[in-house]
C-alpha atoms as a PDB file:
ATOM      1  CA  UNK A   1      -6.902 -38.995  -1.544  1.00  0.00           C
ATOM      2  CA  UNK A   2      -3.679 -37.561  -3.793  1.00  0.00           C
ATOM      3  CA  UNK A   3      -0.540 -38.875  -2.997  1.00  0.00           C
ATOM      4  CA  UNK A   4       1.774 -36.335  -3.668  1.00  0.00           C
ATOM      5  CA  UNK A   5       6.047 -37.647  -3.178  1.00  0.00           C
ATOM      6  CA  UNK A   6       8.048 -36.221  -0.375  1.00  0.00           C
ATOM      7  CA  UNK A   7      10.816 -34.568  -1.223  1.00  0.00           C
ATOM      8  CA  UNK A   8      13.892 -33.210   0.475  1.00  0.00           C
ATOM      9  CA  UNK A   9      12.910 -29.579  -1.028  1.00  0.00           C
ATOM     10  CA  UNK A  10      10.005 -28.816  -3.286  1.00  0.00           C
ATOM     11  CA  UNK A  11      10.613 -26.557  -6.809  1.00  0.00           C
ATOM     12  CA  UNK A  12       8.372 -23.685  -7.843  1.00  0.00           C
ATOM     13  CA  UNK A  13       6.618 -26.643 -10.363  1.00  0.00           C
ATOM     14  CA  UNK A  14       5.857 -28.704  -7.242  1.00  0.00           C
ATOM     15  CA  UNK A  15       3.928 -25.592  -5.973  1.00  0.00           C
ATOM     16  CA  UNK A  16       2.045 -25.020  -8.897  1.00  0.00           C
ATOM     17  CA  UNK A  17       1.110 -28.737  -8.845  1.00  0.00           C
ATOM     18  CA  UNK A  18       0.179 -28.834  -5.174  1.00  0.00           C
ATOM     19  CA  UNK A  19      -2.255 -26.181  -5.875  1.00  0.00           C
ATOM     20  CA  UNK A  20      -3.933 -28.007  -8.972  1.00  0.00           C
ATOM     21  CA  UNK A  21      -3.976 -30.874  -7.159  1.00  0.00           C
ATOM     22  CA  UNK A  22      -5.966 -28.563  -4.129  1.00  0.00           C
ATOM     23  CA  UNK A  23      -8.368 -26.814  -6.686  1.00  0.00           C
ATOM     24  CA  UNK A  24      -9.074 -30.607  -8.133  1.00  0.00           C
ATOM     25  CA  UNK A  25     -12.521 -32.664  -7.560  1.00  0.00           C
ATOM     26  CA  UNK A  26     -10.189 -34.932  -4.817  1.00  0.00           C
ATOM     27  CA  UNK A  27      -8.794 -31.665  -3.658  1.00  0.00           C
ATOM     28  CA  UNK A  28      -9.631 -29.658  -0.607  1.00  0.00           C
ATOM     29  CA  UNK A  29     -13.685 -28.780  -0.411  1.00  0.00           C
ATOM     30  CA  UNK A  30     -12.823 -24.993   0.966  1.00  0.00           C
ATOM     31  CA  UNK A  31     -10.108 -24.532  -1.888  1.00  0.00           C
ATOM     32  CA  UNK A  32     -12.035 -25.898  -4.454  1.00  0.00           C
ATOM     33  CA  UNK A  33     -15.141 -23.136  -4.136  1.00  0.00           C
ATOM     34  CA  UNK A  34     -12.425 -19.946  -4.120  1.00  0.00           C
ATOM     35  CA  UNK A  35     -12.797 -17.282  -6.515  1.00  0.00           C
ATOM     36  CA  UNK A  36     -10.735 -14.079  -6.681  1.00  0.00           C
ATOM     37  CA  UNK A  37     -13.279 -11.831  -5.276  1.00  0.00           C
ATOM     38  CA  UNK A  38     -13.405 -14.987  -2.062  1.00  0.00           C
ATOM     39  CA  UNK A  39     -10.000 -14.241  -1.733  1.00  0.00           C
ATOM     40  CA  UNK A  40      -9.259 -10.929  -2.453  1.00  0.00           C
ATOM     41  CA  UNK A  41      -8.961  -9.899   1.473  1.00  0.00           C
ATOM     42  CA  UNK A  42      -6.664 -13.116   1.636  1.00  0.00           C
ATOM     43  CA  UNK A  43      -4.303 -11.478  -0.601  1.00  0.00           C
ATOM     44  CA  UNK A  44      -3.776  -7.621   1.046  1.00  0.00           C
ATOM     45  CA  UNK A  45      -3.341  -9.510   4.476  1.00  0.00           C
ATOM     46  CA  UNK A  46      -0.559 -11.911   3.398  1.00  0.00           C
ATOM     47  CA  UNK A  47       0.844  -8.963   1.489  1.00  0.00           C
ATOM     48  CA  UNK A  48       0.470  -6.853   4.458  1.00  0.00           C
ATOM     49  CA  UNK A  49       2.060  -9.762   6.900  1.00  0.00           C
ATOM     50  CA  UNK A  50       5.035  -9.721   4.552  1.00  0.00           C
ATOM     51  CA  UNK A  51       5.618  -6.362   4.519  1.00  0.00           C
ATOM     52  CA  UNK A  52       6.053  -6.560   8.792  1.00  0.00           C
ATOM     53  CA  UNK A  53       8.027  -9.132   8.614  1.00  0.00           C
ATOM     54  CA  UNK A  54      10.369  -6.914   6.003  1.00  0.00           C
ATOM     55  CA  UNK A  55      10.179  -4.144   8.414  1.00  0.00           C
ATOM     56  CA  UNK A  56      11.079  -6.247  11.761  1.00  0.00           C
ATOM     57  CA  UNK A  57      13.997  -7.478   9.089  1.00  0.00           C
ATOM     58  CA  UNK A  58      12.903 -11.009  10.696  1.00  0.00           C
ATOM     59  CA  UNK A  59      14.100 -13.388   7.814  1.00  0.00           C
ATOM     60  CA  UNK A  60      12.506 -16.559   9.221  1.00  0.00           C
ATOM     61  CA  UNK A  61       9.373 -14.818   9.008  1.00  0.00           C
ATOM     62  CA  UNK A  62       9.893 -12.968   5.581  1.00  0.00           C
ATOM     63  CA  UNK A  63      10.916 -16.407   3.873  1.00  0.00           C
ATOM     64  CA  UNK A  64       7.140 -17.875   5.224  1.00  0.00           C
ATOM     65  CA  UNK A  65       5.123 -14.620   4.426  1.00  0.00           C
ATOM     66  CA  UNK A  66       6.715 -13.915   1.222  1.00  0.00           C
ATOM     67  CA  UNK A  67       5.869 -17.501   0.537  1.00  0.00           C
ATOM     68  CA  UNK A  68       2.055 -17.077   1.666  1.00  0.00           C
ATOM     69  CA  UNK A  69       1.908 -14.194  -1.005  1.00  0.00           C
ATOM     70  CA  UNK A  70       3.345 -16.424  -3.771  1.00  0.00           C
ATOM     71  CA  UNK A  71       0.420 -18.757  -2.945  1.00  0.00           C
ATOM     72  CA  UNK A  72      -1.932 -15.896  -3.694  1.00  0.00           C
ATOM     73  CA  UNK A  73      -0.104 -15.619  -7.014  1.00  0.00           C
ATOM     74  CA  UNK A  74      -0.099 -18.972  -8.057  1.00  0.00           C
ATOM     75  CA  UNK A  75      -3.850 -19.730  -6.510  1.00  0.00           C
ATOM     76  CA  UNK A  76      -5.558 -16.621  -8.961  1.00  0.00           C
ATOM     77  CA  UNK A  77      -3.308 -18.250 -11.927  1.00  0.00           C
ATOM     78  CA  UNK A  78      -5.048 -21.440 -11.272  1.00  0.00           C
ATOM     79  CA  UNK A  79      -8.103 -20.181 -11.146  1.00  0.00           C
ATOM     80  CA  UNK A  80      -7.853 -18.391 -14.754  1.00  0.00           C
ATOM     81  CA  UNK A  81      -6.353 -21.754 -16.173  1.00  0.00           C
ATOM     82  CA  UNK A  82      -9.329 -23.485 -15.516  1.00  0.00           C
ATOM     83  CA  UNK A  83     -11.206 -20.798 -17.361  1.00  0.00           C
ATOM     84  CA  UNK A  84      -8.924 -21.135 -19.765  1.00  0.00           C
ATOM     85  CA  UNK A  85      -7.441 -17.241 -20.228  1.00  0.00           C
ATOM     86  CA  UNK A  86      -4.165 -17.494 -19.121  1.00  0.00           C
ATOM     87  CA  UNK A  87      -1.574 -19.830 -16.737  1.00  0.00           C
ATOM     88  CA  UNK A  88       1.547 -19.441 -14.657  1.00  0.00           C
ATOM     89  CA  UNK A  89       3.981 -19.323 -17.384  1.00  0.00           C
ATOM     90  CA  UNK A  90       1.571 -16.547 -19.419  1.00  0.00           C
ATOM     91  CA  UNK A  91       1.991 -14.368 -16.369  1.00  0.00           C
ATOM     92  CA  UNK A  92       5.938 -15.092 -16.106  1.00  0.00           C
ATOM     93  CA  UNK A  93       6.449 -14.332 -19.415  1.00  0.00           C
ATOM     94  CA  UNK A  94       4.795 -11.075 -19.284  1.00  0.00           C
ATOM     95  CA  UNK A  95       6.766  -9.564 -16.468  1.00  0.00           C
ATOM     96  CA  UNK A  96       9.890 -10.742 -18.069  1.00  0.00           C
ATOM     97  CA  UNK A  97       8.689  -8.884 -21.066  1.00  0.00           C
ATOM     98  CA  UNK A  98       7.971  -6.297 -19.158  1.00  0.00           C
ATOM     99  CA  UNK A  99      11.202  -5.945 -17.085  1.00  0.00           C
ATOM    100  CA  UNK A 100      12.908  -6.197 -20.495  1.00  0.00           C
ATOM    101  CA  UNK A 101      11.196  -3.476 -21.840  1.00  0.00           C
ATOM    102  CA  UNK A 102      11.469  -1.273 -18.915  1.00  0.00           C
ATOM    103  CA  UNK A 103      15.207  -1.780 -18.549  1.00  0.00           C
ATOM    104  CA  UNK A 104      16.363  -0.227 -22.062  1.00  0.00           C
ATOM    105  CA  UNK A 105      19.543   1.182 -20.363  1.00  0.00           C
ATOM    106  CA  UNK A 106      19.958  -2.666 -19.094  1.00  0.00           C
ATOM    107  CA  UNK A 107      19.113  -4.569 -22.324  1.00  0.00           C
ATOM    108  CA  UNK A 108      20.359  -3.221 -25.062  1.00  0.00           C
ATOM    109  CA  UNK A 109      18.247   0.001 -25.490  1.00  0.00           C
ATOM    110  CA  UNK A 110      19.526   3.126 -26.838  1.00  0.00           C
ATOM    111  CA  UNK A 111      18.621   5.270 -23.485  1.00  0.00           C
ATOM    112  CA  UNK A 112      21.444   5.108 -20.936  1.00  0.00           C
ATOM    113  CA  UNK A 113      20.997   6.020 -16.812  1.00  0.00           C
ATOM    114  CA  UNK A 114      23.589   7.299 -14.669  1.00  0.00           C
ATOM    115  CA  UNK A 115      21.814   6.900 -11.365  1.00  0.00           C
ATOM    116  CA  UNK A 116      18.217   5.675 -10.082  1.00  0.00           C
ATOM    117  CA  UNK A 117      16.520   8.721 -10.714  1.00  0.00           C
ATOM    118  CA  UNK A 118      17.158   8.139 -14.265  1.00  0.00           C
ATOM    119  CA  UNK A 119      16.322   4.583 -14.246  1.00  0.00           C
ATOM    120  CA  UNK A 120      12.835   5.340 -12.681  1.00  0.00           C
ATOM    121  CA  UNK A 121      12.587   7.994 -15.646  1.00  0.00           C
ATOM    122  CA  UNK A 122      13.229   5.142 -18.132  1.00  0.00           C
ATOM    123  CA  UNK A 123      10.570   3.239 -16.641  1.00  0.00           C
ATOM    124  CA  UNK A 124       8.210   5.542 -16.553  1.00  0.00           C
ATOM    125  CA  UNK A 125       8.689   6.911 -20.006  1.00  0.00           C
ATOM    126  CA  UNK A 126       8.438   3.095 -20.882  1.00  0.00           C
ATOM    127  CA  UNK A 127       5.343   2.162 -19.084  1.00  0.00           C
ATOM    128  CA  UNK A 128       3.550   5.467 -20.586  1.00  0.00           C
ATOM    129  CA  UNK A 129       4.225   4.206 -24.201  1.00  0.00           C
ATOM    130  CA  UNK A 130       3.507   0.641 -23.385  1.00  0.00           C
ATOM    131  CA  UNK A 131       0.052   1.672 -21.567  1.00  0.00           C
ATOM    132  CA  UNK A 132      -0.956   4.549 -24.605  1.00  0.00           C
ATOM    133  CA  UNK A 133      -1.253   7.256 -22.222  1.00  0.00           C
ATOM    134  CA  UNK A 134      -1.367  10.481 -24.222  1.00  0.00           C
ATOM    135  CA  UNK A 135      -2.330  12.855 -20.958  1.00  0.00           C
ATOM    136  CA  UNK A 136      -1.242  12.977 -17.707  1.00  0.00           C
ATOM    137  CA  UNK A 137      -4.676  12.464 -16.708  1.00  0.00           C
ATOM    138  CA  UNK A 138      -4.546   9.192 -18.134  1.00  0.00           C
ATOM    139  CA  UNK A 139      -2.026   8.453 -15.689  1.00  0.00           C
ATOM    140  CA  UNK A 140      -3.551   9.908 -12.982  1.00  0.00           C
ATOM    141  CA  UNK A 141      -6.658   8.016 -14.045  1.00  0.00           C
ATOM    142  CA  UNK A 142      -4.711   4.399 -13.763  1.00  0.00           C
ATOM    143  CA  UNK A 143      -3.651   5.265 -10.345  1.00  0.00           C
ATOM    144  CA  UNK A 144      -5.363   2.179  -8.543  1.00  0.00           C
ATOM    145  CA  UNK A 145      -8.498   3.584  -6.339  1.00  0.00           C
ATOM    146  CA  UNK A 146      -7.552   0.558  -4.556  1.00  0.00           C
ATOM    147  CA  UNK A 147      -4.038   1.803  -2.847  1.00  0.00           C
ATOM    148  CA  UNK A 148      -4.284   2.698   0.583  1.00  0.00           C
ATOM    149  CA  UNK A 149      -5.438   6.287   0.076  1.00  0.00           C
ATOM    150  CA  UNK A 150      -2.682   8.427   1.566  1.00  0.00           C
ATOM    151  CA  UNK A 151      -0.494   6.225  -0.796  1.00  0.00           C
ATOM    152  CA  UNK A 152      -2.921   7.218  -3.514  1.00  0.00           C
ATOM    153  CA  UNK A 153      -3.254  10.335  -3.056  1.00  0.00           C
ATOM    154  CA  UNK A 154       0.824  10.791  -3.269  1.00  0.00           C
ATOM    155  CA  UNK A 155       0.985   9.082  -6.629  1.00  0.00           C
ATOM    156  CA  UNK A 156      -1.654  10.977  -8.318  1.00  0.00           C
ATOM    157  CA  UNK A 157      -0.010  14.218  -6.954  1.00  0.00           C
ATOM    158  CA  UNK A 158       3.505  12.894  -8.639  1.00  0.00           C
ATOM    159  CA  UNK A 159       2.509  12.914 -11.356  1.00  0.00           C
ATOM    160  CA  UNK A 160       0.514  15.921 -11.486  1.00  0.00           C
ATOM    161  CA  UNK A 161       3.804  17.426 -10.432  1.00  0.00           C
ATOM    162  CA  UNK A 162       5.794  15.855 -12.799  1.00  0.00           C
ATOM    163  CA  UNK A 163       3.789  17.696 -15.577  1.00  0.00           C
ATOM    164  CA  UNK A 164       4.391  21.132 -13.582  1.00  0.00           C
ATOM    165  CA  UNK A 165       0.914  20.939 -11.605  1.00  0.00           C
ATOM    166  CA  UNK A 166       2.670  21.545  -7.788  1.00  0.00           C
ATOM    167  CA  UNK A 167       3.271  24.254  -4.947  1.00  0.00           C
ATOM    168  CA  UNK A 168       6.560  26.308  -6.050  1.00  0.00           C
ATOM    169  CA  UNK A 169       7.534  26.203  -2.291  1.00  0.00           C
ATOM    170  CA  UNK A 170       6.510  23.660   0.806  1.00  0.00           C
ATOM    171  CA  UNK A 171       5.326  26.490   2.954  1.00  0.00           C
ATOM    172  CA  UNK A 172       2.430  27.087   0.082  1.00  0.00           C
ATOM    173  CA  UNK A 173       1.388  23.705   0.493  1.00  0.00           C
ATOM    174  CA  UNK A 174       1.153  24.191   4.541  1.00  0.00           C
ATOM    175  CA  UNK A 175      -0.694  27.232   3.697  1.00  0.00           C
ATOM    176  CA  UNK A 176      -3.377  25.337   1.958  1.00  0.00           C
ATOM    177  CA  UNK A 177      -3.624  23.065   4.533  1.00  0.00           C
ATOM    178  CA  UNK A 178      -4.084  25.813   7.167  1.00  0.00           C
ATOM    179  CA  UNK A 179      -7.257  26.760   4.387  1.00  0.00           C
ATOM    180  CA  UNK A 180      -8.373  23.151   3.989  1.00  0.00           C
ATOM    181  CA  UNK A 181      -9.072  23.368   8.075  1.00  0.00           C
ATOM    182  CA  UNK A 182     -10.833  26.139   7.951  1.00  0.00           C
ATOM    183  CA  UNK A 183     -13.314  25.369   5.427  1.00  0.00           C
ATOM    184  CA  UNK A 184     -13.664  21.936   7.498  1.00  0.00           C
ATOM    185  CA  UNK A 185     -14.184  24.020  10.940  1.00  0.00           C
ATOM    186  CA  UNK A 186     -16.984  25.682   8.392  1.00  0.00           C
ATOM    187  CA  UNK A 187     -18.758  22.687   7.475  1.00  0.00           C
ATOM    188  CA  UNK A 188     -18.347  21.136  11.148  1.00  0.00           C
ATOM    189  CA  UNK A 189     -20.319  24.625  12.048  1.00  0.00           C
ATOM    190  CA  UNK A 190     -23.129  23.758   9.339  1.00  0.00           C
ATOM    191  CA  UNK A 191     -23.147  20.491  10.960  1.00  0.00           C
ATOM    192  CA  UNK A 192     -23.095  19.318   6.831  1.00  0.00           C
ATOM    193  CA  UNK A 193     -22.161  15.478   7.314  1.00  0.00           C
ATOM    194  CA  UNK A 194     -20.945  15.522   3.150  1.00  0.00           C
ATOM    195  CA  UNK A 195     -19.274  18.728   3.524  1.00  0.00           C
ATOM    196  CA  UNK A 196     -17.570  17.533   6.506  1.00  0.00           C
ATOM    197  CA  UNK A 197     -16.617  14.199   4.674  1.00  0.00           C
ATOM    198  CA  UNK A 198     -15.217  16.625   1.430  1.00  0.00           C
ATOM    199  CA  UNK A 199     -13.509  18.678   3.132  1.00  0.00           C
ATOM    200  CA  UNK A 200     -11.592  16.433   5.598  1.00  0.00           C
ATOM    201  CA  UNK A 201     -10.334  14.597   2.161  1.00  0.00           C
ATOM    202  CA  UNK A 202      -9.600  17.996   1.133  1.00  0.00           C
ATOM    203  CA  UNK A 203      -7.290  18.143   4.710  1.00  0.00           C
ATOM    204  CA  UNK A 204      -5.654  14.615   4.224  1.00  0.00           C
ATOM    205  CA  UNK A 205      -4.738  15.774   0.858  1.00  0.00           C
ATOM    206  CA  UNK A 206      -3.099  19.036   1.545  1.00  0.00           C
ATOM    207  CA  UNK A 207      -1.212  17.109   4.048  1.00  0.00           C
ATOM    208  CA  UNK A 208      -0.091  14.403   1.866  1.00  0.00           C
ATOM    209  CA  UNK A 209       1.731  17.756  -0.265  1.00  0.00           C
ATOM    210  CA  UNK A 210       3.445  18.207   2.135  1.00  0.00           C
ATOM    211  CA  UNK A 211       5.096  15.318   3.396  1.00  0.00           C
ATOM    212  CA  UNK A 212       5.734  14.545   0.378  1.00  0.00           C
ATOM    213  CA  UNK A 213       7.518  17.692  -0.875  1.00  0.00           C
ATOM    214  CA  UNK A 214       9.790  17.571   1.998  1.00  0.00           C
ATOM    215  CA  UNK A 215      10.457  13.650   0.550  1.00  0.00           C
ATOM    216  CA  UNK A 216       8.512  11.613   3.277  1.00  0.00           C
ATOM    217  CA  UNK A 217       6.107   8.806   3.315  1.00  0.00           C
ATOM    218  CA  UNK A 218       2.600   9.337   4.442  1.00  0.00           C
ATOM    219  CA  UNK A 219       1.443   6.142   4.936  1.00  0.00           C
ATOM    220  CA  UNK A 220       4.626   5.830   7.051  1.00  0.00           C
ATOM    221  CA  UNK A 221       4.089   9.375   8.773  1.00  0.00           C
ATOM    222  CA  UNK A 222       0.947   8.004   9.972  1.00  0.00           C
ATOM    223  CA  UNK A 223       1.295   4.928  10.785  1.00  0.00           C
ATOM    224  CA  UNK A 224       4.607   6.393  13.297  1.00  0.00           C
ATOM    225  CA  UNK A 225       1.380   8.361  14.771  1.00  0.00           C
ATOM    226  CA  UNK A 226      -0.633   5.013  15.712  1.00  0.00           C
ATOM    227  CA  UNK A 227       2.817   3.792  16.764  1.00  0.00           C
ATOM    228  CA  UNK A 228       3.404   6.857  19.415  1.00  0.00           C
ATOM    229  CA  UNK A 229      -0.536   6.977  20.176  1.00  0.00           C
ATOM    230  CA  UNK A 230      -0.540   3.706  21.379  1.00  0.00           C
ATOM    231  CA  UNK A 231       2.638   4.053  23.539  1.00  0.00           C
ATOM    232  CA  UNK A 232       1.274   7.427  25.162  1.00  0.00           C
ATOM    233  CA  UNK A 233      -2.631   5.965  25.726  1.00  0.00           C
ATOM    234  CA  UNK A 234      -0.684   2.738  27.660  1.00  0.00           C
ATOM    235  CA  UNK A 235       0.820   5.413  29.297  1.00  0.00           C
ATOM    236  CA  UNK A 236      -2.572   7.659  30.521  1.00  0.00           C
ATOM    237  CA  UNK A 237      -3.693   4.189  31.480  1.00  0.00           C
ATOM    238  CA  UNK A 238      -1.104   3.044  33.688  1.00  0.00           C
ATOM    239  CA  UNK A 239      -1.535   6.610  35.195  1.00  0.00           C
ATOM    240  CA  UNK A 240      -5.011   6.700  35.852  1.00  0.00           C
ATOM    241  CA  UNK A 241      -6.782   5.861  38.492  1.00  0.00           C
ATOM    242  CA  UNK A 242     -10.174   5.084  37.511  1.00  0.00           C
ATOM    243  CA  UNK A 243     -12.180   4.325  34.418  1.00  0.00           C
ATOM    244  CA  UNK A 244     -10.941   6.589  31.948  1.00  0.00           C
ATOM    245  CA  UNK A 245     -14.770   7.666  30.845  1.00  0.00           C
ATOM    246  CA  UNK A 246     -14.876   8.989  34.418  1.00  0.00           C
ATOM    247  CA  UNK A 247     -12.627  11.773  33.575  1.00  0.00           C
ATOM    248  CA  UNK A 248     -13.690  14.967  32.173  1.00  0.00           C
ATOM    249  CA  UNK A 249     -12.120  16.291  29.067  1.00  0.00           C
ATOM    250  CA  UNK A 250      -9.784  18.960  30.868  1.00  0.00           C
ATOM    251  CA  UNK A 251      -8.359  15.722  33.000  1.00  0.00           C
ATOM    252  CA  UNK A 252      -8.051  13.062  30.287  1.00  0.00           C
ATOM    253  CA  UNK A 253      -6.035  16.236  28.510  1.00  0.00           C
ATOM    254  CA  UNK A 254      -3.595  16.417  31.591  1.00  0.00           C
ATOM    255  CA  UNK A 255      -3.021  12.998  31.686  1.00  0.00           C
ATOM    256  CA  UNK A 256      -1.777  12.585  27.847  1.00  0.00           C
ATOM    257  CA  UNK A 257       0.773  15.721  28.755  1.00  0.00           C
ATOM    258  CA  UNK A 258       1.926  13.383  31.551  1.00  0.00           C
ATOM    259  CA  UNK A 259       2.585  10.603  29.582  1.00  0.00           C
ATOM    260  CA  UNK A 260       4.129  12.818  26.456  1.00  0.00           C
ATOM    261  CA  UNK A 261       6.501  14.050  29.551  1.00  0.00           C
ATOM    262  CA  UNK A 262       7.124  11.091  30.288  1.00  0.00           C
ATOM    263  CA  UNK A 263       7.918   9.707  26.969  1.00  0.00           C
ATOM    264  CA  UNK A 264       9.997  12.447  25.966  1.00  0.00           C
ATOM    265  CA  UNK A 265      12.036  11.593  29.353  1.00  0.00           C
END
């Protein structure tokens, strides 16, 4: 058994010592066997968790998720001090170093920035020279395959644009969408099950051009999509009057009208 003092409020140290003292041999049996790859899942949820509690602007809730993903933090920092590669402080140092070289029109730099746009081109410019990328590819490349892919799939198309590579007008990058559903309609037709899988990426990806030429998030665009299909398909329920798999097609269509008519009233 640890006895660890109460306090009236605990500091960022008594954090990092709560979770040596849970990753110890008189520590906690389930902590104790964690590795990163154990936890990995542990981390997007509590990230995920934070991020509705940011968008429900519910602060009670934001103070205890934000602190859940700080555990994450400091739980893969213990786990590389015991291998003895880094600590805590090694990875608060490097984002301050980082931050400091990234903010050159903050900290004494010779590039200046009028307004966020130019801020976000300091950092950039920064973080290219930092990371040695000599292409735009190489950007592209560091893009993590493990972003949610609509989110992906608007960073790597960025930065493709920032190097000239994009649609002169929105309406082109509809167009190409119209010609990414036709090729899919094709491979449905050869009844292709890898075509079908290519070319509804290719779809998603058109799409993502063009939400995000007209400045909008796609992860957001869809996710307003689940929002509004689960308020219509309550809707079709409350309506019907039997098991929905007793309706036929034609029926089940009628009733999501009604409740989109509803809605909209």
């Amino acid at each position: 058994m640890i006895h660890f003092p109460d306090k009236e409020r605990y500091s960022w140290d008594d954090l990092l010592q709560i979770v040596r003292d849970l990753r110890s041999p008189e520590g906690c049996p389930w902590d104790r066997v964690q590795t990163h790859a154990s936890i990995r899942r542990n981390f997007l949820e509590e990230t995920y968790e934070a991020l509705d509690a940011i968008d429900h602007d519910d602060a009670d809730n934001m103070r205890e998720e934000l602190g859940d993903v700080l555990l994450q933090v400091a739980l893969h920092a213990q786990m590389e001090q015991e291998r003895g590669r880094f600590d805590m402080s090694d990875v608060v140092d490097a984002v301050s170093r980082k931050l400091l070289y990234r903010h050159p029109h903050v900290f004494g730099g010779a590039e200046t920035a009028a307004n966020s746009e130019q801020a976000l081109s300091n950092w950039e410019e920064r973080k290219r020279k930092e990371k040695g990328f000599e292409r735009v590819s190489d950007a592209i490349e560091a893009v993590p395959h493990t972003l949610p892919a609509l989110w992906r799939a608007e960073k790597v198309q960025k930065k493709a644009a920032k190097a000239g590579f994009d649609w002169a007008e929105v309406s082109h990058a509809l167009e190409k969408v119209q010609e990414e559903v036709g090729e899919l309609r094709e491979a449905l037709e050869l009844g292709e099950t890898d075509g079908v899988r290519e070319e509804a990426g290719d779809v998603l990806f058109a799409a993502v051009s063009v939400l995000r030429m007209c400045g909008l998030d796609p992860e957001d665009a869809l996710h307003r999509t689940c929002d509004k299909f689960e308020r219509r398909f309550r809707g079709v329920e409350e309506t019907a009057d039997k098991p929905l798999s007793e309706y036929t097609e034609a029926e089940l269509v009628a009733l999501w009208k009604q409740a989109k008519q509803a809605e909209h009233h």
